[in-house]
C-alpha atoms as a PDB file:
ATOM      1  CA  UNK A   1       0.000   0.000   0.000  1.00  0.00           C
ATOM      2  CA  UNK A   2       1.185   3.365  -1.213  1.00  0.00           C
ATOM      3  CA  UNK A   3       1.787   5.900   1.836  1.00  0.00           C
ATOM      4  CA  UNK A   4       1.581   9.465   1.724  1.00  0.00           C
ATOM      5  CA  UNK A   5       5.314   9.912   1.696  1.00  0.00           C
ATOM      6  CA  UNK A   6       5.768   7.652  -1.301  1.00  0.00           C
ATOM      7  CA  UNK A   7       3.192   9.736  -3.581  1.00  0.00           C
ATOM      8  CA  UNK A   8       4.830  12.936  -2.635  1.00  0.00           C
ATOM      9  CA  UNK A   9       8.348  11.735  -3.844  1.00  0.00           C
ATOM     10  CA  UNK A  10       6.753  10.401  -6.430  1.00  0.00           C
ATOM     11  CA  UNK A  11       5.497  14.018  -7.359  1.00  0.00           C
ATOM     12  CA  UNK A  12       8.692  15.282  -6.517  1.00  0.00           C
ATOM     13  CA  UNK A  13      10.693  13.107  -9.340  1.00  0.00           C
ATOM     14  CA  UNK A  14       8.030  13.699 -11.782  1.00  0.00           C
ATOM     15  CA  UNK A  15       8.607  17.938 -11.236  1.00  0.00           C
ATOM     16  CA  UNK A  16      12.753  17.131 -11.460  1.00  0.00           C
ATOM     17  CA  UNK A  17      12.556  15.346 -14.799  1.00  0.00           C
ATOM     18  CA  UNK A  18      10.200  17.377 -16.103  1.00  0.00           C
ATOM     19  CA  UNK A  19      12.744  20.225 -15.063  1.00  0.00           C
ATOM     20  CA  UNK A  20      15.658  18.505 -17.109  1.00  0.00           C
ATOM     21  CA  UNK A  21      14.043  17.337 -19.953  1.00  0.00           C
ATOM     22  CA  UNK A  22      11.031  19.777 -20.988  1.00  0.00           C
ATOM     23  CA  UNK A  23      13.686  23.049 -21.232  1.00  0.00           C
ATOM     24  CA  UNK A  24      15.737  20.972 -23.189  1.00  0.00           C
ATOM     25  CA  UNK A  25      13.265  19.662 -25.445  1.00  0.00           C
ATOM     26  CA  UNK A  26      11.763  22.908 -26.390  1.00  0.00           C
ATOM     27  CA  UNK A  27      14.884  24.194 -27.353  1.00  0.00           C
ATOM     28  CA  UNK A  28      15.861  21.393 -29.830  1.00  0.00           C
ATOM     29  CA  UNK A  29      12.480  22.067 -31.463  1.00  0.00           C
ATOM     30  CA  UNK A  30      13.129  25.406 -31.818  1.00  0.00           C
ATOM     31  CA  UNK A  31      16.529  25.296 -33.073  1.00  0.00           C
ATOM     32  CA  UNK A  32      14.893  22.977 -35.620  1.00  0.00           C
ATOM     33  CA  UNK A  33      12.002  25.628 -36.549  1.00  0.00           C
ATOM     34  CA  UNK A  34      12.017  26.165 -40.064  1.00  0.00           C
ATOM     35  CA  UNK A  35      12.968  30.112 -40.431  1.00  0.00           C
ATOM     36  CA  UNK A  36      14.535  30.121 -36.817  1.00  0.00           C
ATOM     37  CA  UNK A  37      18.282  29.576 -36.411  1.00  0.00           C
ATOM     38  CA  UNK A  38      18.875  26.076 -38.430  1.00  0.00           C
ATOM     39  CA  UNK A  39      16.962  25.302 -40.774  1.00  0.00           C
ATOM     40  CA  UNK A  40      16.108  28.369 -43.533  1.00  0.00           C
ATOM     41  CA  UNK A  41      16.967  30.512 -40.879  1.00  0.00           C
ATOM     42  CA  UNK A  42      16.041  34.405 -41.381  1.00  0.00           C
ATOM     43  CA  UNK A  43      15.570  37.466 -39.716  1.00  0.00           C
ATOM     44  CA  UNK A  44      12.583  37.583 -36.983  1.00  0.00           C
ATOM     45  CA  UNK A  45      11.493  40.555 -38.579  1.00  0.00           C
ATOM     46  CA  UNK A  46      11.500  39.302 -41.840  1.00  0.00           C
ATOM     47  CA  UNK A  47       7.984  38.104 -42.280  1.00  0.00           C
ATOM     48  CA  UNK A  48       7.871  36.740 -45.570  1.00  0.00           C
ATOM     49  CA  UNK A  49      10.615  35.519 -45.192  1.00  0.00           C
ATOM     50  CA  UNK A  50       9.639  33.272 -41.526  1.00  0.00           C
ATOM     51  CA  UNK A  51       6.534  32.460 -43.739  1.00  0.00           C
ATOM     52  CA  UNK A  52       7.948  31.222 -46.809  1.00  0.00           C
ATOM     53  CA  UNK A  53       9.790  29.141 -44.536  1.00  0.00           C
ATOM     54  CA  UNK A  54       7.325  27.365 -42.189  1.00  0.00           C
ATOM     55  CA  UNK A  55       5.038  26.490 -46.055  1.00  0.00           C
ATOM     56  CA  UNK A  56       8.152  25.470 -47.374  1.00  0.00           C
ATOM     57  CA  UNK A  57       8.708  22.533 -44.307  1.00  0.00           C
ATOM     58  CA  UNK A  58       4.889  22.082 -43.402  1.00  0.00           C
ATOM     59  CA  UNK A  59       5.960  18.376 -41.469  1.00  0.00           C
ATOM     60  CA  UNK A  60       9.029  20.275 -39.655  1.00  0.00           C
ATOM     61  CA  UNK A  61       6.434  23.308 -38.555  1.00  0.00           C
ATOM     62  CA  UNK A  62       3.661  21.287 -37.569  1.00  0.00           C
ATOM     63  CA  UNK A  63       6.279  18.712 -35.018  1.00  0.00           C
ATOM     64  CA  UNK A  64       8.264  21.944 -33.442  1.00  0.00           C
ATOM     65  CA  UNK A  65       4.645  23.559 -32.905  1.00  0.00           C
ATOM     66  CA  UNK A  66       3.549  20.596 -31.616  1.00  0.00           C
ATOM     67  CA  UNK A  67       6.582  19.779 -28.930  1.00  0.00           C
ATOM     68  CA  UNK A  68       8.234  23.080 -28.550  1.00  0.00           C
ATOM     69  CA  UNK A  69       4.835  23.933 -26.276  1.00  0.00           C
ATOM     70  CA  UNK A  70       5.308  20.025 -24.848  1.00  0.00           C
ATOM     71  CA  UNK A  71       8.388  21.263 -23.452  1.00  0.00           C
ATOM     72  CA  UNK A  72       7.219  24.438 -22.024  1.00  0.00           C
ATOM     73  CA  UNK A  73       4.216  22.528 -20.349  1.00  0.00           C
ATOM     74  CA  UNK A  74       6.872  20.226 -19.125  1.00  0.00           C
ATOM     75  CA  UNK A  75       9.618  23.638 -17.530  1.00  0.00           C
ATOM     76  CA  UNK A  76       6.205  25.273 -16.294  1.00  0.00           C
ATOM     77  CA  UNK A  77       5.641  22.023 -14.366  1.00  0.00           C
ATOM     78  CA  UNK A  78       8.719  21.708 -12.968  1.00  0.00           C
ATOM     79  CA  UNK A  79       8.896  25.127 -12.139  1.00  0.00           C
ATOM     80  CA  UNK A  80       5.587  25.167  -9.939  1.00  0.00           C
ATOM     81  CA  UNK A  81       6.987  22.337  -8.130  1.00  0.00           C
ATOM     82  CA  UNK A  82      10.143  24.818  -7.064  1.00  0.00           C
ATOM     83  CA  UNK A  83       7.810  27.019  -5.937  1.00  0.00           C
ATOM     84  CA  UNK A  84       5.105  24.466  -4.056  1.00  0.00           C
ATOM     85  CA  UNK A  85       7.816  23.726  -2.122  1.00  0.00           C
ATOM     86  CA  UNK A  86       9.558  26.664  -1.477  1.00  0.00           C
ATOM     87  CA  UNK A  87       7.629  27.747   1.606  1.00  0.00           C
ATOM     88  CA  UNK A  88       8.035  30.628   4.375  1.00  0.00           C
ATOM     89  CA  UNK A  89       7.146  34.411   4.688  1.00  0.00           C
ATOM     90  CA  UNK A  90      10.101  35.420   3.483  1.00  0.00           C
ATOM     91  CA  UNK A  91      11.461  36.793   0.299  1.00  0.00           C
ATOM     92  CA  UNK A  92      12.536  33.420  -1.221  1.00  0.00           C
ATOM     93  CA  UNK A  93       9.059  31.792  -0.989  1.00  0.00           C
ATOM     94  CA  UNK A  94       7.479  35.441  -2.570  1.00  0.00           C
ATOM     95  CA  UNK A  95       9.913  35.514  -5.192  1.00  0.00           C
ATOM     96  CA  UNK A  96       9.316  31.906  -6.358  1.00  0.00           C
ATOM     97  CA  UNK A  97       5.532  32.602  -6.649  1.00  0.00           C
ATOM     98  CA  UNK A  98       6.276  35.590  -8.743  1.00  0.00           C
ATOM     99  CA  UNK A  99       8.345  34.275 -11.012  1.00  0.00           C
ATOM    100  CA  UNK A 100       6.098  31.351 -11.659  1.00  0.00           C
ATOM    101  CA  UNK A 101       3.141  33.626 -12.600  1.00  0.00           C
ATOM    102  CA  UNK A 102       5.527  35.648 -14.455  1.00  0.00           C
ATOM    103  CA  UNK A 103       7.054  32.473 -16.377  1.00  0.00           C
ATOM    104  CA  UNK A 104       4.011  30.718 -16.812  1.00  0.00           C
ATOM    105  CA  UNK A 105       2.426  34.210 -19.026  1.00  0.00           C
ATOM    106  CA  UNK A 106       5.417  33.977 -21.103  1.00  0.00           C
ATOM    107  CA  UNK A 107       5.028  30.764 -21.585  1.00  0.00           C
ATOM    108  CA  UNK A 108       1.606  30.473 -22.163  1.00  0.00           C
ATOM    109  CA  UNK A 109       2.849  33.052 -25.110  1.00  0.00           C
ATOM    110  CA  UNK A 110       5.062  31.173 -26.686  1.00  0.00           C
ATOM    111  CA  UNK A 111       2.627  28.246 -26.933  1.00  0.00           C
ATOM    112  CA  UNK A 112       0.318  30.147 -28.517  1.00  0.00           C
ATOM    113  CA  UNK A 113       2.794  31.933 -30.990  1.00  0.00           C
ATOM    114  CA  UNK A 114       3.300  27.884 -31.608  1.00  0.00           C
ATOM    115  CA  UNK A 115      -0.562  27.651 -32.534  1.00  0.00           C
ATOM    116  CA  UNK A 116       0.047  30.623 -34.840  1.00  0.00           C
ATOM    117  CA  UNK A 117       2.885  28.594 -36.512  1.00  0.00           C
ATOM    118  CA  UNK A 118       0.583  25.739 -37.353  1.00  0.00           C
ATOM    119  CA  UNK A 119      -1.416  28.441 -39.694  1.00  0.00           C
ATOM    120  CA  UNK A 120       0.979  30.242 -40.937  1.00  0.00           C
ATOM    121  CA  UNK A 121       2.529  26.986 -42.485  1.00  0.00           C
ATOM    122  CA  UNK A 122      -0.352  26.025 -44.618  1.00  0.00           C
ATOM    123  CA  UNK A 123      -0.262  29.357 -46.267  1.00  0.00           C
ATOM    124  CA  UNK A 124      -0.163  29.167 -50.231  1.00  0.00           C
ATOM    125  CA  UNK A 125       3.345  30.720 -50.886  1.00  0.00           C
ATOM    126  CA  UNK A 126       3.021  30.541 -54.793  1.00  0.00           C
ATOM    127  CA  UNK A 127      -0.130  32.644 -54.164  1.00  0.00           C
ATOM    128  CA  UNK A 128       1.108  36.599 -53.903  1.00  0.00           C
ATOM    129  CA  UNK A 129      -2.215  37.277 -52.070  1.00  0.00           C
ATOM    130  CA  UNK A 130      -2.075  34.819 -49.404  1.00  0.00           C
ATOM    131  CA  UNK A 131       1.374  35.624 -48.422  1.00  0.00           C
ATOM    132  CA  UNK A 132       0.206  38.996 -48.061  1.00  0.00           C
ATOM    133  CA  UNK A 133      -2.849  38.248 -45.846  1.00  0.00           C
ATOM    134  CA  UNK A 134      -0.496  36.015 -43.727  1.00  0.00           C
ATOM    135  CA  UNK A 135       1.749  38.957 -42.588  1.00  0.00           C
ATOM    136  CA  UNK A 136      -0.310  40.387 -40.219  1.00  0.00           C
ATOM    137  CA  UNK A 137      -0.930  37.357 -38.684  1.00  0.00           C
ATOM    138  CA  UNK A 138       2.897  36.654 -38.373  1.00  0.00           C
ATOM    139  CA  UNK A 139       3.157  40.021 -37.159  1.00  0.00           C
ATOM    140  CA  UNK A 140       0.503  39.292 -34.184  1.00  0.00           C
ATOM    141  CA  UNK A 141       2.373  36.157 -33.241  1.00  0.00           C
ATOM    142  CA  UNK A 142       5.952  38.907 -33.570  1.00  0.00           C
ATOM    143  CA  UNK A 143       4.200  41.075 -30.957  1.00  0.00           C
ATOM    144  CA  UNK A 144       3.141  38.064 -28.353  1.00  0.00           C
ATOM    145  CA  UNK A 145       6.793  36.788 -28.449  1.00  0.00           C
ATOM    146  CA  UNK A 146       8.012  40.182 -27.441  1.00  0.00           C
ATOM    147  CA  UNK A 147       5.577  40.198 -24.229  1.00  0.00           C
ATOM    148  CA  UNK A 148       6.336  37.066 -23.857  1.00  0.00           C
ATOM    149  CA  UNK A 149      10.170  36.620 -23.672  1.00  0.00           C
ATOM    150  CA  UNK A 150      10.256  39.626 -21.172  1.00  0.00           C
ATOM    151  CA  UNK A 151       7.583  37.869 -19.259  1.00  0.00           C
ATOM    152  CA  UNK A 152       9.823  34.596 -19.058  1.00  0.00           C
ATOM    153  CA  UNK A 153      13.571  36.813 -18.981  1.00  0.00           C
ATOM    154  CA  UNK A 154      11.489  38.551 -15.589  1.00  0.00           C
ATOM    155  CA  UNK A 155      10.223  35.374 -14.120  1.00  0.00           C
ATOM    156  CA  UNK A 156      13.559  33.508 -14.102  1.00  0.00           C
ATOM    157  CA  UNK A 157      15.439  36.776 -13.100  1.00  0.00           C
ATOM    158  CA  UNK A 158      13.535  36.865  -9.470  1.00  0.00           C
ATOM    159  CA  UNK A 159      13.195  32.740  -9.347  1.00  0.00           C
ATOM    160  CA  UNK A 160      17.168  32.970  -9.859  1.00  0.00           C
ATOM    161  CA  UNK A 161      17.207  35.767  -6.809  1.00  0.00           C
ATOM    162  CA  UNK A 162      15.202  33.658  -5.127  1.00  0.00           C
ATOM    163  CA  UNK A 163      16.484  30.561  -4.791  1.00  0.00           C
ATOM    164  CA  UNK A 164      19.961  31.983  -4.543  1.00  0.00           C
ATOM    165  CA  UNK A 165      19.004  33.914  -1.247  1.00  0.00           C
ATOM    166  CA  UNK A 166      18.141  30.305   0.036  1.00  0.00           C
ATOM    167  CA  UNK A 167      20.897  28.686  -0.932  1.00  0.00           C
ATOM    168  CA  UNK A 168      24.434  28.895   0.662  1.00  0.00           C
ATOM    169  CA  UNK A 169      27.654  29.640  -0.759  1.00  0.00           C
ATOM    170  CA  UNK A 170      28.558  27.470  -3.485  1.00  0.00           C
ATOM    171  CA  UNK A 171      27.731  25.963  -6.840  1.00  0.00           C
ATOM    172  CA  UNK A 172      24.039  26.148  -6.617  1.00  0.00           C
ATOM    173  CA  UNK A 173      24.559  29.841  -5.375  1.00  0.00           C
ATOM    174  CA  UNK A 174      27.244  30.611  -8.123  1.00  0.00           C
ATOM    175  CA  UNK A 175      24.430  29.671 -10.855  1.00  0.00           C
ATOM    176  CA  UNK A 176      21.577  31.103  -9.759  1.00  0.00           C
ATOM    177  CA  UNK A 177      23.439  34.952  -9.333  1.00  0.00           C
ATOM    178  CA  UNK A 178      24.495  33.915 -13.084  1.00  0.00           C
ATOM    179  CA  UNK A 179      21.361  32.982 -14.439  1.00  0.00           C
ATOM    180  CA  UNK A 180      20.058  36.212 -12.683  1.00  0.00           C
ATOM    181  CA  UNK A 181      22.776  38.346 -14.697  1.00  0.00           C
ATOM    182  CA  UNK A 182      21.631  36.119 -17.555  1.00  0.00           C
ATOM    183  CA  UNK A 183      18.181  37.043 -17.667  1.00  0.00           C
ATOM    184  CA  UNK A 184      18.135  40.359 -16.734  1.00  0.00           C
ATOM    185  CA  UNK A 185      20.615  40.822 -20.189  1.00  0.00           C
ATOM    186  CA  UNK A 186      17.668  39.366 -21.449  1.00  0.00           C
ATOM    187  CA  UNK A 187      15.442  41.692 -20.628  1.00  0.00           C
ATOM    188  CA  UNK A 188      17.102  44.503 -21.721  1.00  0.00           C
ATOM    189  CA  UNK A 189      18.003  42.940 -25.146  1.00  0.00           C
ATOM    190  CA  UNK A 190      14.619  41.967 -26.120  1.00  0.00           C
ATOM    191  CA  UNK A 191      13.084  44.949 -25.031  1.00  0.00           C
ATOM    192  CA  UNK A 192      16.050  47.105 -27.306  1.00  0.00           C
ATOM    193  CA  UNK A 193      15.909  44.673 -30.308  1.00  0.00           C
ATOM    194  CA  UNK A 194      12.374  44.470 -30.531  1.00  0.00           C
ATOM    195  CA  UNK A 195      12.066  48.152 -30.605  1.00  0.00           C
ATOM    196  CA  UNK A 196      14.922  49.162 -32.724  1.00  0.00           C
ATOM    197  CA  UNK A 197      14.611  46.511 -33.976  1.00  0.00           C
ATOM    198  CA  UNK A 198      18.013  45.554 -34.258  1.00  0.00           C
ATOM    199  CA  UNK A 199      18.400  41.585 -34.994  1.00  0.00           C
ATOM    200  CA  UNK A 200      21.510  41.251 -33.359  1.00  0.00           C
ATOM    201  CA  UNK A 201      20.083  42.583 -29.853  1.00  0.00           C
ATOM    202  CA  UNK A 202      16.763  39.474 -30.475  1.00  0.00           C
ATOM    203  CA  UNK A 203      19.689  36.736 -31.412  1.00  0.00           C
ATOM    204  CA  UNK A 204      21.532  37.777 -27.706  1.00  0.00           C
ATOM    205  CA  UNK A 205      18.646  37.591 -25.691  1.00  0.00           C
ATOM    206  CA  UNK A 206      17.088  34.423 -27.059  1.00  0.00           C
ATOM    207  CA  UNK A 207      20.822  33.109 -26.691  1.00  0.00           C
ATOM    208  CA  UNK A 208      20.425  33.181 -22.464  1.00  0.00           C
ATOM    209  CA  UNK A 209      17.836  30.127 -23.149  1.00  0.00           C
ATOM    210  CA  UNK A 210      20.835  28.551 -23.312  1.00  0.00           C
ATOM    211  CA  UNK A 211      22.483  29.304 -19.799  1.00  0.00           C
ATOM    212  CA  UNK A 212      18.595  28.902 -18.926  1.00  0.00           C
ATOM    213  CA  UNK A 213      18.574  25.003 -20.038  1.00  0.00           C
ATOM    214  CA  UNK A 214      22.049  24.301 -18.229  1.00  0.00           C
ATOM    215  CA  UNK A 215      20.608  25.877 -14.915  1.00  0.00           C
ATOM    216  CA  UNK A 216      17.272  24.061 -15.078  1.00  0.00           C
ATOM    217  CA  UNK A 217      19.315  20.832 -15.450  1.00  0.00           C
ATOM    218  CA  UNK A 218      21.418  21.493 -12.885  1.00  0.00           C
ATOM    219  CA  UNK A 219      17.956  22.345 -10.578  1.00  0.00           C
ATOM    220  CA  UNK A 220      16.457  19.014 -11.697  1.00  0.00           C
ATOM    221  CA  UNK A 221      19.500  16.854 -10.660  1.00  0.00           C
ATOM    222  CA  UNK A 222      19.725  18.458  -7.567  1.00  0.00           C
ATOM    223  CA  UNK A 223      16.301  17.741  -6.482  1.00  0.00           C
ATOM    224  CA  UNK A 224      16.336  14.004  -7.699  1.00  0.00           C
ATOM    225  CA  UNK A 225      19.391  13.476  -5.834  1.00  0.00           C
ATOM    226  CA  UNK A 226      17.635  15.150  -2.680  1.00  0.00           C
ATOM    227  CA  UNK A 227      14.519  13.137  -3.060  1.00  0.00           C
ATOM    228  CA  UNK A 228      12.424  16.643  -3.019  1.00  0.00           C
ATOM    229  CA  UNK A 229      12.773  19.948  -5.226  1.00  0.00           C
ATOM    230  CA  UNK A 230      13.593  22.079  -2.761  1.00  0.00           C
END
């Protein structure tokens, strides 16, 4: 017979996988996004261009839309778990709540600038006309990914804080103050290279997903070898 105790750790391993493999699988399906950084990659403000791109590799499109937001379900998951457990009145337990709420709203975003995706590749390319109508659409979907990387860069910037002011001195410690570094370059970069816009400014802040992937391993395998993830 299952015990309490059991079903929790259970829960907790399911949050501490989910934290090493969903941030890790959304970023191999978006490195893999046609128009994004391998495959026909081109400008984010280029929307032809991104367009032309997703019709031209409709199976590629429709998987990364499919498991890009898999992966983000998975990192929101994990995430909540982080802050379930992180408990107390002080500014450790507040900060984890905030940047879950702030996290999930970018991510929520991005999966639904994924739905877009799913649209925008079955758009008739050889068709002058329907290109055109697709732009604005593209452009919409542009707009939420703005919102929404800020959302996400601000979310992991206090979680990062957070944890770190829990933590002692050490490795754990070292990353988080990184990752906080990290995403508060991100901020500032997508908030100057979607305005400019300047391309190079967009490239650098979705680059600290990166950093962001190495830390949320890191947070997984610590929990799993605790037993809890926290």
């Amino acid at each position: 017979m299952r015990t309490d105790s059991m079903r929790t750790d259970a829960i907790h391993r399911l949050e501490a996988w989910a934290l090493m493999v969903g941030p890790a699988m959304a970023l191999v399906f978006f490195l893999v996004e046609p128009g994004g950084l391998l495959v026909d990659p081109v400008d984010t403000t280029d929307s032809a261009g991104k367009i032309t791109a997703l019709a031209s590799n409709p199976f590629l499109a429709h998987v990364s839309g499919l498991l890009v937001p898999l992966g983000l379900l998975l990192l929101l998951y994990g995430i909540s778990g982080v802050s379930r457990v992180t408990t107390g009145p002080d500014f450790a337990a507040a900060g984890t709540r905030f940047g879950l709420l702030s996290a999930t709203v970018g991510g929520v975003g991005w999966i639904l600038v994924n739905g877009l995706d799913h649209l925008l590749a079955r758009t008739r390319i050889s068709s002058a006309e329907a290109l055109e109508a697709a732009i604005p659409l593209y452009q919409v979907g542009l707009g939420i990914t703005m919102i929404s990387g800020i959302a996400v860069s601000l979310g992991l910037l206090v979680l990062s804080l957070s944890l770190a002011a829990r933590e002692r001195s050490g490795l754990h410690r070292t990353a988080a103050l990184v990752i906080a570094v990290v995403s508060a370059f991100s901020v500032v970069a997508l908030i100057i290279g979607y305005s400019v816009p300047d391309e190079t400014m967009i490239a650098l802040g979705r680059a600290c997903y990166f950093p962001w992937v190495v830390w949320f391993a890191m947070l997984g395998s610590k929990f799993l070898k605790a037993g809890r993830p926290a």
